[in-house]
C-alpha atoms as a PDB file:
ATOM      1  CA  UNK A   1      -1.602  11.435 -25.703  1.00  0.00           C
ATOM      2  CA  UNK A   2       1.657  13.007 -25.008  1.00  0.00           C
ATOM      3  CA  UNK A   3       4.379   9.468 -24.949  1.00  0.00           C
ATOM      4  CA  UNK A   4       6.422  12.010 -22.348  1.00  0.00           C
ATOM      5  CA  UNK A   5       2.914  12.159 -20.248  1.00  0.00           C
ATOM      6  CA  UNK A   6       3.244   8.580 -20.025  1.00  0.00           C
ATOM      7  CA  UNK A   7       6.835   7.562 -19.375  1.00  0.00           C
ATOM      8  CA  UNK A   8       7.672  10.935 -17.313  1.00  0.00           C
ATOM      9  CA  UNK A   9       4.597  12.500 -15.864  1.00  0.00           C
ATOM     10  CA  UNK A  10       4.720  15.904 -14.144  1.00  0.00           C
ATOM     11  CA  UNK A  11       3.344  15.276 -10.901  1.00  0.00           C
ATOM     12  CA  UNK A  12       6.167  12.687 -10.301  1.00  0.00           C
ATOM     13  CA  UNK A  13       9.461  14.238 -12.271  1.00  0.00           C
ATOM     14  CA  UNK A  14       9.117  16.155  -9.115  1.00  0.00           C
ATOM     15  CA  UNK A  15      11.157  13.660  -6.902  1.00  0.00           C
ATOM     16  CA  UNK A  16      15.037  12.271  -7.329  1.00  0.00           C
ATOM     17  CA  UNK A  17      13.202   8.686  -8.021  1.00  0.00           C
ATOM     18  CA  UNK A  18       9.776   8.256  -9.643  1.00  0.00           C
ATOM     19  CA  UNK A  19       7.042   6.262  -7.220  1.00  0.00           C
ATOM     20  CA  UNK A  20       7.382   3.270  -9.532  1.00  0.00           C
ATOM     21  CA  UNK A  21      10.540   3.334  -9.970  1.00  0.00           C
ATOM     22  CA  UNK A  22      11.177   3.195  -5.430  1.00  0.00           C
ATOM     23  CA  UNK A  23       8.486   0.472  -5.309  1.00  0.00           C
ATOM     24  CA  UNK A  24      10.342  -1.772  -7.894  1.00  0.00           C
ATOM     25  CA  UNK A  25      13.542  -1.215  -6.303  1.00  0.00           C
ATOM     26  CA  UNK A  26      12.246  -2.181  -2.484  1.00  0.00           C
ATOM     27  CA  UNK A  27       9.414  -4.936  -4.003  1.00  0.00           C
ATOM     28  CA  UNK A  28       7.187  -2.619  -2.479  1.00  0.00           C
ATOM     29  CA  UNK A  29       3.332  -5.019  -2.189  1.00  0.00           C
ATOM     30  CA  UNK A  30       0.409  -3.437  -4.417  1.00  0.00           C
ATOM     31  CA  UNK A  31      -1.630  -1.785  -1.608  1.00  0.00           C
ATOM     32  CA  UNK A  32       1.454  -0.146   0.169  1.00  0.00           C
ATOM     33  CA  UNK A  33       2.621   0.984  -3.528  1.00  0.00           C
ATOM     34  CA  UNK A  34      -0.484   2.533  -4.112  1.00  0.00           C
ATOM     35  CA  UNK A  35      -0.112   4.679  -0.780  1.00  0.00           C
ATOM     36  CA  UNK A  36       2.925   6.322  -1.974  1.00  0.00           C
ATOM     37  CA  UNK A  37       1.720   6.776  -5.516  1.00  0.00           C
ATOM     38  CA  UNK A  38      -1.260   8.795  -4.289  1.00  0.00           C
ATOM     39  CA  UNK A  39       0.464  10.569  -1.444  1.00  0.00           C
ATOM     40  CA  UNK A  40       3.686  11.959  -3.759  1.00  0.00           C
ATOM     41  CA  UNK A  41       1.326  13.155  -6.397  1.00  0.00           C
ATOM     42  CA  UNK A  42      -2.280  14.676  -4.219  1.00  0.00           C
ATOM     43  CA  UNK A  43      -0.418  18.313  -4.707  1.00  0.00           C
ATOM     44  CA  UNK A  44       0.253  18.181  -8.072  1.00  0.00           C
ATOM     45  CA  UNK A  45      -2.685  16.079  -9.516  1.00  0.00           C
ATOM     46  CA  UNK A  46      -5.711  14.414  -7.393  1.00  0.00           C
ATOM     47  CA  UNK A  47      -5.671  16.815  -5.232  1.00  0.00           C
ATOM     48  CA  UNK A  48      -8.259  15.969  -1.997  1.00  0.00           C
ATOM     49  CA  UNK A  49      -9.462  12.690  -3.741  1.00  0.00           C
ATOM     50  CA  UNK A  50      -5.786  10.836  -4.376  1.00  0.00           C
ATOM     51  CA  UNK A  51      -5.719  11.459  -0.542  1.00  0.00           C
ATOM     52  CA  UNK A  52      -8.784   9.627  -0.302  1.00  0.00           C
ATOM     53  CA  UNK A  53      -7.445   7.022  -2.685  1.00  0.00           C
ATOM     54  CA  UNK A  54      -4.474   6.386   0.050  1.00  0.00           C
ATOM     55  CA  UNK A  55      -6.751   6.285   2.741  1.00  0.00           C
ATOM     56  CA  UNK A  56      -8.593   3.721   1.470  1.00  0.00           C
ATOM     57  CA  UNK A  57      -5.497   1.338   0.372  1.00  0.00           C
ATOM     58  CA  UNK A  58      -4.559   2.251   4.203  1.00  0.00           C
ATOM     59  CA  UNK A  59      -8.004   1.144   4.871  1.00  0.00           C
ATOM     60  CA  UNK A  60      -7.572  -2.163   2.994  1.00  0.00           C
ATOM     61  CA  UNK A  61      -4.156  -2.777   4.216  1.00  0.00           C
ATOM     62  CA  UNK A  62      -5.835  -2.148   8.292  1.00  0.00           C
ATOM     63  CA  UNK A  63      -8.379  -4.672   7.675  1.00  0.00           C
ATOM     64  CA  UNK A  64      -6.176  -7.134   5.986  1.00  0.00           C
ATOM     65  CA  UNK A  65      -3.839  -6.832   8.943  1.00  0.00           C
ATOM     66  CA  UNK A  66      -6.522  -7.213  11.333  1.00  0.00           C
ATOM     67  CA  UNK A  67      -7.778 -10.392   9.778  1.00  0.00           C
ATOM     68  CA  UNK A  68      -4.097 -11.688   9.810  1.00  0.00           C
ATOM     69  CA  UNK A  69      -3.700 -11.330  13.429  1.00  0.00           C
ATOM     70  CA  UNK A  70      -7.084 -12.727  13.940  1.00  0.00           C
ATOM     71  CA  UNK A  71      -6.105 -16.029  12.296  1.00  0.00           C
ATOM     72  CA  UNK A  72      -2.593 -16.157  13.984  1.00  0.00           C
ATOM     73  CA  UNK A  73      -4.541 -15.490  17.517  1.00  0.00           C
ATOM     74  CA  UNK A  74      -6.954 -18.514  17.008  1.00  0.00           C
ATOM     75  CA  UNK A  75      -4.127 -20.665  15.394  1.00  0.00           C
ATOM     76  CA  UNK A  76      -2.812 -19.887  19.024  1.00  0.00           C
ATOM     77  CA  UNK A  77      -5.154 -20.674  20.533  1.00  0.00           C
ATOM     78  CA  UNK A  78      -6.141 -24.230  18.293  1.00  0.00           C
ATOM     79  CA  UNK A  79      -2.635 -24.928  19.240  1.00  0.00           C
ATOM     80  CA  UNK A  80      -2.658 -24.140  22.869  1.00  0.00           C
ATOM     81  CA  UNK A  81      -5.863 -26.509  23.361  1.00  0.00           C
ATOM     82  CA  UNK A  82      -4.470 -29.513  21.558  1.00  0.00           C
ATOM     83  CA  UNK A  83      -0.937 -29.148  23.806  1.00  0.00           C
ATOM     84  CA  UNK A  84      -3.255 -29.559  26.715  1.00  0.00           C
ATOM     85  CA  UNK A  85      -5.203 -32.456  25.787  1.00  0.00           C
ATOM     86  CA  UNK A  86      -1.475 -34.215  25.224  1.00  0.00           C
END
């Protein structure tokens, strides 16, 4: 393997900043990393299925986000009972 393939691969010497390099920068989380790793490179490597890769980290990030509000909601509503029975 090419040690240039590794440190500076084509499909991302593309850009002004590398997709690793943005994410480190802005402590970008895994899932929402992953997004713009597959997004910046679908053209010049993946093609169709690194577009399906970021669909399904937006997936996982949708469902996660759904759950979250889910818990806040009956946290709410936990909380909301007890203040009544005070």
């Amino acid at each position: 393997m090419n040690p240039d393939n590794i440190k500076e691969p084509q499909h991302y010497t593309k850009w002004k900043i590398q997709p690793v390099q943005f994410m480190i920068e802005n402590e970008i989380p895994y899932a929402e990393g992953n997004v713009i790793k597959y997004v910046m490179r679908w053209r010049y490597k993946g093609g169709l299925e690194d577009l399906h890769k970021a669909k399904e980290y937006i997936n996982i990030l949708i469902e996660r986000e759904i759950a979250c509000q889910e818990v806040m909601e009956s946290s709410q509503a936990l909380e909301d009972r007890l203040n009544q029975d005070v």
